[in-house]
N, C-alpha and C. Protein backbone atom coordinates (compact mmCIF):
# COMPACT_ATOMS: atom_id res chain seq x y z
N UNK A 1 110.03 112.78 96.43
CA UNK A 1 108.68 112.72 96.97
C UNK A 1 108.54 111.39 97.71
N UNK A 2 108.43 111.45 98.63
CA UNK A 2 108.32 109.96 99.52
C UNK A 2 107.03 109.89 100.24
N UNK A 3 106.05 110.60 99.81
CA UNK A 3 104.56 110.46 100.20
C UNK A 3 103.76 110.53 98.65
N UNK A 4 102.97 109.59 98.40
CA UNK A 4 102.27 109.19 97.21
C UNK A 4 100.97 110.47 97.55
N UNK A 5 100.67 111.02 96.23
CA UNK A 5 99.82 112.12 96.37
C UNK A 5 98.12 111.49 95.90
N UNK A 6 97.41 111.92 96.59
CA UNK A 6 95.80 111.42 96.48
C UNK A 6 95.46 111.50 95.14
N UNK A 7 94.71 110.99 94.40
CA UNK A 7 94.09 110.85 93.21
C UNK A 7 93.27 112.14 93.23
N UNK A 8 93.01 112.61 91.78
CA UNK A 8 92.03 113.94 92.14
C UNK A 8 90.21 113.21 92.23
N UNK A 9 90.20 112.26 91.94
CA UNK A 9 89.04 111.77 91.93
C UNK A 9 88.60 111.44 94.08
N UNK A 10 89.15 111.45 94.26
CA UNK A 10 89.24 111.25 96.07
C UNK A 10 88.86 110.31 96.50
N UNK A 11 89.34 109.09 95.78
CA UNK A 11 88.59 107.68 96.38
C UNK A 11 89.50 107.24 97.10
N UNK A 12 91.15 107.67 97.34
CA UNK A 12 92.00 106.68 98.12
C UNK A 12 92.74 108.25 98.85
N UNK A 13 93.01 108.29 100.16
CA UNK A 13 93.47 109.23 101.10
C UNK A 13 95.28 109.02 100.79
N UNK A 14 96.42 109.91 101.31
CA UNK A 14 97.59 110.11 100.99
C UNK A 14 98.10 108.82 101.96
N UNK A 15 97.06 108.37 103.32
CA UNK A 15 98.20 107.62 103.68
C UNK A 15 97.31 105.89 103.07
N UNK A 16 96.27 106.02 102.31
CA UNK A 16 96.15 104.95 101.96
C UNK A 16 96.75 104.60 100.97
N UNK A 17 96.89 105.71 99.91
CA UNK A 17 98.64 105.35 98.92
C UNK A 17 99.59 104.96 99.14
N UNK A 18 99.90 105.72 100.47
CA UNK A 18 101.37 105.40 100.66
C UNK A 18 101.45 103.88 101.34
N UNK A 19 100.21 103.29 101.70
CA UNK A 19 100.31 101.73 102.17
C UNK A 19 100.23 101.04 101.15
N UNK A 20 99.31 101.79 100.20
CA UNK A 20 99.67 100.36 98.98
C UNK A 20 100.85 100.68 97.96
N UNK A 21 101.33 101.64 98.08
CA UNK A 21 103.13 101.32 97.89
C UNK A 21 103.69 100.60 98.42
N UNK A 22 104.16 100.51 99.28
CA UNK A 22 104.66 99.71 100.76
C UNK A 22 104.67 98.35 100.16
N UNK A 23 102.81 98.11 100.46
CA UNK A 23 102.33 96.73 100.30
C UNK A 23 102.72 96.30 98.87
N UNK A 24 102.83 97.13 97.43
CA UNK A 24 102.75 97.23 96.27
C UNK A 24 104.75 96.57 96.20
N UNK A 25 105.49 97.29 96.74
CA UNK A 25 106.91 96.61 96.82
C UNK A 25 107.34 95.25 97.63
N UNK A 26 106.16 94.97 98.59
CA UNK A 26 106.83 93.58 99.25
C UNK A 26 106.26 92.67 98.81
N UNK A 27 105.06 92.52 98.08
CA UNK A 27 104.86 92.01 97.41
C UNK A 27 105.38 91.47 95.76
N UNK A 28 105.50 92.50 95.24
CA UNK A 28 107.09 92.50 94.07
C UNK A 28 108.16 91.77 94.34
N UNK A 29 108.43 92.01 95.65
CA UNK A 29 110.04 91.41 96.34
C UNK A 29 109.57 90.30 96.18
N UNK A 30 108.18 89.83 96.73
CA UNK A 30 107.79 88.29 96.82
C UNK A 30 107.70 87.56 95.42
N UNK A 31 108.02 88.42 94.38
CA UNK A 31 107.39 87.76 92.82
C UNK A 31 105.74 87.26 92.54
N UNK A 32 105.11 88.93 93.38
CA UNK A 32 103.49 88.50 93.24
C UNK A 32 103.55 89.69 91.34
N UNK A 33 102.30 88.86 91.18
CA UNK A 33 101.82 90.42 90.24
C UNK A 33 100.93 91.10 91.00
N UNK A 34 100.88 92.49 91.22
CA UNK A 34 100.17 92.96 91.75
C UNK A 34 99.06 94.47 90.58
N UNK A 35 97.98 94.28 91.16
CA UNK A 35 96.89 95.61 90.43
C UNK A 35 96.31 95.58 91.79
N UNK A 36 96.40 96.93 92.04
CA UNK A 36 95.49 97.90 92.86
C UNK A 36 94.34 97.91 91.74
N UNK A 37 93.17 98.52 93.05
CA UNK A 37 91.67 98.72 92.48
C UNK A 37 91.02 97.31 91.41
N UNK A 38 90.98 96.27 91.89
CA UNK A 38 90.81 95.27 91.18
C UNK A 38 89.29 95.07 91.34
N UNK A 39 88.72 95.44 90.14
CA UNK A 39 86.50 94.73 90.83
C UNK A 39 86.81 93.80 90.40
N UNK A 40 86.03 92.92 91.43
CA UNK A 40 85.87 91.67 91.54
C UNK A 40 84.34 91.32 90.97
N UNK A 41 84.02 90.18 90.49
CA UNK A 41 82.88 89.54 89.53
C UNK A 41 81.82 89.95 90.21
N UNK A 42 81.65 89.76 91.94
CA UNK A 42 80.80 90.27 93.16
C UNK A 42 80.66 92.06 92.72
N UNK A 43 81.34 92.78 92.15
CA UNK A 43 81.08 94.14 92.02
C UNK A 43 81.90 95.00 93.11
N UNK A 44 82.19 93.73 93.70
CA UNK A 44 83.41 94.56 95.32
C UNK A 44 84.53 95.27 94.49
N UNK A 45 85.15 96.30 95.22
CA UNK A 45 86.44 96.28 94.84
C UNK A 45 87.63 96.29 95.75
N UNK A 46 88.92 95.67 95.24
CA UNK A 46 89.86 94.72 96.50
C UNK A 46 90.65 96.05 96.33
N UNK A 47 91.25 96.21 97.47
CA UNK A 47 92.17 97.66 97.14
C UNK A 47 93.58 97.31 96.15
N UNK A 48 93.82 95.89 97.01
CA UNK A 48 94.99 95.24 95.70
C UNK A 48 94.74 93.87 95.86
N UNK A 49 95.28 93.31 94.40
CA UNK A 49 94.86 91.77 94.49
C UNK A 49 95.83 91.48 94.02
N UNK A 50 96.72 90.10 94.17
CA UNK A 50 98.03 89.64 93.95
C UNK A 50 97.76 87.99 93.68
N UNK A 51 98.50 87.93 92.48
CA UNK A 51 99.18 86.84 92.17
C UNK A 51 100.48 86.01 92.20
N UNK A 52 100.55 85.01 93.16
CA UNK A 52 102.25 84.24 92.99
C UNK A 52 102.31 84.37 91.92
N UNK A 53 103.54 83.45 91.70
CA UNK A 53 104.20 82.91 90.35
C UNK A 53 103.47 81.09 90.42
N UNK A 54 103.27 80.52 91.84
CA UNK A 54 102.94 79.41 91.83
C UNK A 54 100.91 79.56 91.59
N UNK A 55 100.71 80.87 90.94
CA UNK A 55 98.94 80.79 90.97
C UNK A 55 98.25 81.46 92.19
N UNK A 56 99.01 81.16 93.72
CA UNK A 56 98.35 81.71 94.93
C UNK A 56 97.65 83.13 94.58
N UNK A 57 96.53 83.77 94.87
CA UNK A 57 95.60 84.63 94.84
C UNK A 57 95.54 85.15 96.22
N UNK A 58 96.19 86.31 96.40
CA UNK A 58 95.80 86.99 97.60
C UNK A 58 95.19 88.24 97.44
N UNK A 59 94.17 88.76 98.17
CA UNK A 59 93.59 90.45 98.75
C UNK A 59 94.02 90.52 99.88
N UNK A 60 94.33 92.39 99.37
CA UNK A 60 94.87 92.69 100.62
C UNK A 60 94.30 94.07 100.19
N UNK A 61 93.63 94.33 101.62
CA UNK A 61 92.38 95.68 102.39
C UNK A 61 92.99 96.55 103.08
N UNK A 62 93.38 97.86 102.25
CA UNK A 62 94.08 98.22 102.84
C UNK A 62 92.69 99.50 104.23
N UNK A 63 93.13 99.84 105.05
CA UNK A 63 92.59 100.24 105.89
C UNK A 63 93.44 101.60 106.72
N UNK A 64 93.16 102.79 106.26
CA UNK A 64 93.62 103.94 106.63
C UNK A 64 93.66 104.47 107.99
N UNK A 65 92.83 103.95 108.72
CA UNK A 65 92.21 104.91 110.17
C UNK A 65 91.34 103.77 111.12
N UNK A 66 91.23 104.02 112.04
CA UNK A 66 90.67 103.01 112.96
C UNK A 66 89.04 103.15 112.03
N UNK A 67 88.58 104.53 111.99
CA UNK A 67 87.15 104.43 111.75
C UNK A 67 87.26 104.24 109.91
N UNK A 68 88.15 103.97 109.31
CA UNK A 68 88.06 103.22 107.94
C UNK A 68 87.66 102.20 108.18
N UNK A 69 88.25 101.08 109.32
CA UNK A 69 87.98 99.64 109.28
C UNK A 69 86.37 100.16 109.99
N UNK A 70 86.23 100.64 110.77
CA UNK A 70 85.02 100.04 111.54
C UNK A 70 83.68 100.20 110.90
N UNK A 71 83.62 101.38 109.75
CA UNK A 71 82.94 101.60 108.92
C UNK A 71 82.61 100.49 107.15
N UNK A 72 83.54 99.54 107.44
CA UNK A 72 83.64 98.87 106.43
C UNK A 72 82.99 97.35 107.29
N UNK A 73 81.90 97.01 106.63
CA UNK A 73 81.03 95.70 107.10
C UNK A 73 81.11 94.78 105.52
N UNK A 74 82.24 94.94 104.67
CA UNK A 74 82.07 94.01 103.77
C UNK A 74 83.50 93.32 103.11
N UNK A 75 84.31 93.85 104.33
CA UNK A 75 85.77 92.85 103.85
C UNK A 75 85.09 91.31 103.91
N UNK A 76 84.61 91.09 105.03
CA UNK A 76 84.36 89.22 104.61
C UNK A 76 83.88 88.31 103.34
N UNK A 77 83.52 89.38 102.81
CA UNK A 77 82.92 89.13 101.37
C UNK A 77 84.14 88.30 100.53
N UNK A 78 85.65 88.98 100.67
CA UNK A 78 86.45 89.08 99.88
C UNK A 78 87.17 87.95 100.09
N UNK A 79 86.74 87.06 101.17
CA UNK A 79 87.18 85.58 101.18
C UNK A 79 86.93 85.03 100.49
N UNK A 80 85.77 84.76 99.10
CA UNK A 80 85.43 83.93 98.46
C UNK A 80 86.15 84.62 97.24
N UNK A 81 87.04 85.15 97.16
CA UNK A 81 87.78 85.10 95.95
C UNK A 81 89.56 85.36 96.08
N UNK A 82 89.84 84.85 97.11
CA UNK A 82 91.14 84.49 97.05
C UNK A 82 91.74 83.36 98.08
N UNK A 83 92.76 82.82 97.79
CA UNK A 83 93.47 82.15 99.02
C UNK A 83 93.69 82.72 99.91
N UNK A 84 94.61 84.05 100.15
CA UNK A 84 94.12 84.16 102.12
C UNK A 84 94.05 85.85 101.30
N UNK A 85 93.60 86.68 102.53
CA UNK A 85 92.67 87.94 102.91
C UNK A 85 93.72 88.37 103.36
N UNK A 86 94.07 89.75 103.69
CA UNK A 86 95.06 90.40 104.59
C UNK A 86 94.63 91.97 104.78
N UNK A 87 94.83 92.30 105.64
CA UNK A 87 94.62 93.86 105.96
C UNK A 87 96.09 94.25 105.91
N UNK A 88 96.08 95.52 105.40
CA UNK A 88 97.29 96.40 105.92
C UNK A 88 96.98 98.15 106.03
N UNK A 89 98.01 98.32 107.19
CA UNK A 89 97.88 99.41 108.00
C UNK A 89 99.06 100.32 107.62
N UNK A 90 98.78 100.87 108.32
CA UNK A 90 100.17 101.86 108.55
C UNK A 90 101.01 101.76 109.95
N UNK A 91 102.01 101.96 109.66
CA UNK A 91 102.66 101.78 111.32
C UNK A 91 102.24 102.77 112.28
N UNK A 92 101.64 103.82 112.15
CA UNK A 92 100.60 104.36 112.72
C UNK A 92 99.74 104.19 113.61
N UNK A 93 99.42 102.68 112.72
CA UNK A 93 97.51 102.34 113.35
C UNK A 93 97.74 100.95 114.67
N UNK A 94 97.06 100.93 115.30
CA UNK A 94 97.35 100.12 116.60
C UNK A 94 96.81 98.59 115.59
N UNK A 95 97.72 97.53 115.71
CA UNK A 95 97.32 96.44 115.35
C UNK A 95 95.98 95.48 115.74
N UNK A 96 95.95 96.15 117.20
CA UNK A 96 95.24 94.96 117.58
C UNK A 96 93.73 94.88 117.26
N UNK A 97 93.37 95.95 116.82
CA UNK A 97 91.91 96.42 116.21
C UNK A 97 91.78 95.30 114.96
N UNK A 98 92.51 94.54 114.45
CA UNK A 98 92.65 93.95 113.08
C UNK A 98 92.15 92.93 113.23
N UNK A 99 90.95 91.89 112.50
CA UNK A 99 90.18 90.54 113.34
C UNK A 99 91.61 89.89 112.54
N UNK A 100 91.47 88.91 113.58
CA UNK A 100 92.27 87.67 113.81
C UNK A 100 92.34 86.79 112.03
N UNK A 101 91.30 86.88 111.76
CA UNK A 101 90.67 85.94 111.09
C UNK A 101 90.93 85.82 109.52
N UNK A 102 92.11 87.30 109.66
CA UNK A 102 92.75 88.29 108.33
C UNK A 102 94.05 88.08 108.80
N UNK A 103 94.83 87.67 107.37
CA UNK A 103 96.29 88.39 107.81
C UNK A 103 96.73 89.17 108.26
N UNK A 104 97.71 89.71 108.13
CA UNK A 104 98.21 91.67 108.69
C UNK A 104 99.42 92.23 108.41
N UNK A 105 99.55 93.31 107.43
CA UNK A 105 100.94 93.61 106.97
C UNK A 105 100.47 95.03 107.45
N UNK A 106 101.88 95.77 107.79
CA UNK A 106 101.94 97.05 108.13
C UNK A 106 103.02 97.64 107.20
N UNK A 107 102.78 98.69 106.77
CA UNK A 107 103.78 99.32 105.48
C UNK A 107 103.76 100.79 105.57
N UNK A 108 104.65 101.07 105.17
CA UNK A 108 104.84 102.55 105.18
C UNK A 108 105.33 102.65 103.56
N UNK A 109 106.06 104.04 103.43
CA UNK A 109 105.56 104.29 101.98
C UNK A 109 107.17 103.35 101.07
N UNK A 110 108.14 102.97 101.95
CA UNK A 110 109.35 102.22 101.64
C UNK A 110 108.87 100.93 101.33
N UNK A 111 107.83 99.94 101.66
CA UNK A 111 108.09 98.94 102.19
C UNK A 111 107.22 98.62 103.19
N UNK A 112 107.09 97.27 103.24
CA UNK A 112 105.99 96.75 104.42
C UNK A 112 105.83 95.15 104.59
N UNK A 113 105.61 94.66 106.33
CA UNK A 113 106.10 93.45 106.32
C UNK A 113 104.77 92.48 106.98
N UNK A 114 104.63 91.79 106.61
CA UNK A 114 103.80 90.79 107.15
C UNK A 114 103.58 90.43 108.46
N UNK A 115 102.84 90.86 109.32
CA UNK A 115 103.65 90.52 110.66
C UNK A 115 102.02 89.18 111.29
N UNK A 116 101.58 89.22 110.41
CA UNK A 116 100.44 87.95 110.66
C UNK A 116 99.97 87.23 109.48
N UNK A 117 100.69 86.11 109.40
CA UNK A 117 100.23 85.15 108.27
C UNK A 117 99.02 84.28 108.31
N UNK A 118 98.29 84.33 107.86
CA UNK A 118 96.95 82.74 107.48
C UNK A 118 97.47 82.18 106.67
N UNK A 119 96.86 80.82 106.98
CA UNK A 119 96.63 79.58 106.23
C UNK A 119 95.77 79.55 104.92
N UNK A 120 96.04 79.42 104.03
CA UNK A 120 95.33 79.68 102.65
C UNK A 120 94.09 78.87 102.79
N UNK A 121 92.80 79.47 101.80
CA UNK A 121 91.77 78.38 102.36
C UNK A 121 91.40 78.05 101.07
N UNK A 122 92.02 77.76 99.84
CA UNK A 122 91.88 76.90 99.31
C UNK A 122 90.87 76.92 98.10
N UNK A 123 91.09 78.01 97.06
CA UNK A 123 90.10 78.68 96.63
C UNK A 123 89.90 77.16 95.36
N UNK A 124 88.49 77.14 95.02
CA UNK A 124 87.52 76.35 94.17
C UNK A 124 88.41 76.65 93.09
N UNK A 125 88.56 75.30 91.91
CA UNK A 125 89.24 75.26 90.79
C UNK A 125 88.95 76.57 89.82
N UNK A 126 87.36 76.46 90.03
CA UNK A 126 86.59 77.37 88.66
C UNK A 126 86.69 78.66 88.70
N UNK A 127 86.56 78.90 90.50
CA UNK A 127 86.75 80.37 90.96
C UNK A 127 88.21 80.82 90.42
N UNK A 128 88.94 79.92 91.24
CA UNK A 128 90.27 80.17 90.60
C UNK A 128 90.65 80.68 89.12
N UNK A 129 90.19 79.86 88.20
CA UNK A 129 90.65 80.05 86.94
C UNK A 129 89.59 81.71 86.58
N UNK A 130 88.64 81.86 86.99
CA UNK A 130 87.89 83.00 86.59
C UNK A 130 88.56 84.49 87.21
N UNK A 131 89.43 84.02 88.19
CA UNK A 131 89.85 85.22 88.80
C UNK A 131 91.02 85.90 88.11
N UNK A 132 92.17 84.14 87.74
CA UNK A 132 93.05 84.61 87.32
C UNK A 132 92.60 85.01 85.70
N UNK A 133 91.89 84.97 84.87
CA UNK A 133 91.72 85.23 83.92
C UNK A 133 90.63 86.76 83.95
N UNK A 134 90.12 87.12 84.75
CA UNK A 134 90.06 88.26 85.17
C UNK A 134 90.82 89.40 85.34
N UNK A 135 92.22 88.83 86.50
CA UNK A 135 93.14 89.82 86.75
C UNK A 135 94.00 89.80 85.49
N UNK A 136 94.08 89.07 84.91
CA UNK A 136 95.13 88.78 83.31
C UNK A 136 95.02 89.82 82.73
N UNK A 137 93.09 90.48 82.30
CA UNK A 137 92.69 90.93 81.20
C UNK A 137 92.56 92.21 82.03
N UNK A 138 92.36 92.52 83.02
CA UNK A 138 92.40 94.23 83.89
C UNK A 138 93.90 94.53 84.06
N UNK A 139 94.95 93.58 83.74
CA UNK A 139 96.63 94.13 83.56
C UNK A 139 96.55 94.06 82.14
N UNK A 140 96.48 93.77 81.22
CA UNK A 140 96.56 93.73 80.09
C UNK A 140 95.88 94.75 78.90
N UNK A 141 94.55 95.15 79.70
CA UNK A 141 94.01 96.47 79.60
C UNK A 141 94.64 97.64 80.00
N UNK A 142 95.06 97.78 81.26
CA UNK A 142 95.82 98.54 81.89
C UNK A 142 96.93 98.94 81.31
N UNK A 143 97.67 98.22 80.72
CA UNK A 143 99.22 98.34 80.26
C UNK A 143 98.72 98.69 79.02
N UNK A 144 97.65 98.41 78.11
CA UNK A 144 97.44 99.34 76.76
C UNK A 144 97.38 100.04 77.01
N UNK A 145 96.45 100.57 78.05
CA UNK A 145 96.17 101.93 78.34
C UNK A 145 97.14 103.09 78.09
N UNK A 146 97.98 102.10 79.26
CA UNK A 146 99.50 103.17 79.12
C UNK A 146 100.01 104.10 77.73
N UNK A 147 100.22 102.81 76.85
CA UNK A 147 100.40 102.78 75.63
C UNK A 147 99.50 103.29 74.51
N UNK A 148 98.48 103.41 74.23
CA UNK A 148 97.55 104.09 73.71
C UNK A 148 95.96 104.25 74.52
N UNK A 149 96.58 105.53 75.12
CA UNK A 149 95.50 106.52 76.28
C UNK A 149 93.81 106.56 75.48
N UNK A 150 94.03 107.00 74.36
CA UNK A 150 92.91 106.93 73.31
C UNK A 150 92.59 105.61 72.73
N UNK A 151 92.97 104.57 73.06
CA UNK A 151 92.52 103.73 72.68
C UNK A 151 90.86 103.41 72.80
N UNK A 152 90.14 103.62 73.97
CA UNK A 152 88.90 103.15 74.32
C UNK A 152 87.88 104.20 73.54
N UNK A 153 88.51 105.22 72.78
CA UNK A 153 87.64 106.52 72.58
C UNK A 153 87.17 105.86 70.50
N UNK A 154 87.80 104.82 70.52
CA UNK A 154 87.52 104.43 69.20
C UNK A 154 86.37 103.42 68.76
């Protein structure tokens, strides 16, 4: 199967899976931790949010269709909770629609490469520590989950 199949709940489309696979392995390669669907303290939710090994905090938006992005007026939000922002596409989607002002990785369902880097902007000590202790406890939940499905029913 080399196309990731839609959730039955219908919140993420087949080729927005198959980008955050993509994005989900080059990031790995990079030694990030990565969780898709991450809410953020704001109530937003980041499609994936990643951690270095050195602490760095990145989102990355993923964006299915020209009229996914143009319909979305609240990626800027998602600057105040990480070091840099990034969109990713599909090799599909024409790049240049992407603001400047965002990174830019393009991925398909193998793999996917960075092809516009930012400058990190330097996220606040406190923010910092609240995020990473955030994403800690939504992987750590997550991975019980795995492990005992019934757990929350007690």
């Amino acid at each position: 199967m080399d196309r990731p199949q839609p959730r039955p709940d219908g919140r993420q489309s087949a080729t927005a899976l198959m980008i955050q696979r993509g994005v989900g392995r080059l990031l790995r390669a990079a030694n990030f931790a990565v969780l898709p669907e991450f809410t953020l303290a704001s109530g937003r939710r980041a499609d994936i949010m990643a951690v270095s090994d050195a602490g760095e905090i990145w989102i990355v938006e993923i964006k299915s269709s020209p009229e996914d992005f143009r319909s979305d007026a609240k990626w800027p939000e998602y600057r105040d909770w990480c070091d840099r922002l990034f969109f990713a596409i599909s090799t599909e989607m024409e790049p240049d629609i992407m603001p400047a002002e965002a990174g830019l990785i393009i991925a398909d369902s193998w793999g996917a490469d960075i092809v516009r880097h930012i400058d990190a902007s330097g996220l606040h000590a406190s923010r910092r520590k609240a995020v990473t202790l955030a994403f800690a406890r939504a992987a750590a939940l997550r991975l019980h989950g795995l492990h005992d499905p019934l757990a929350d029913s007690f």
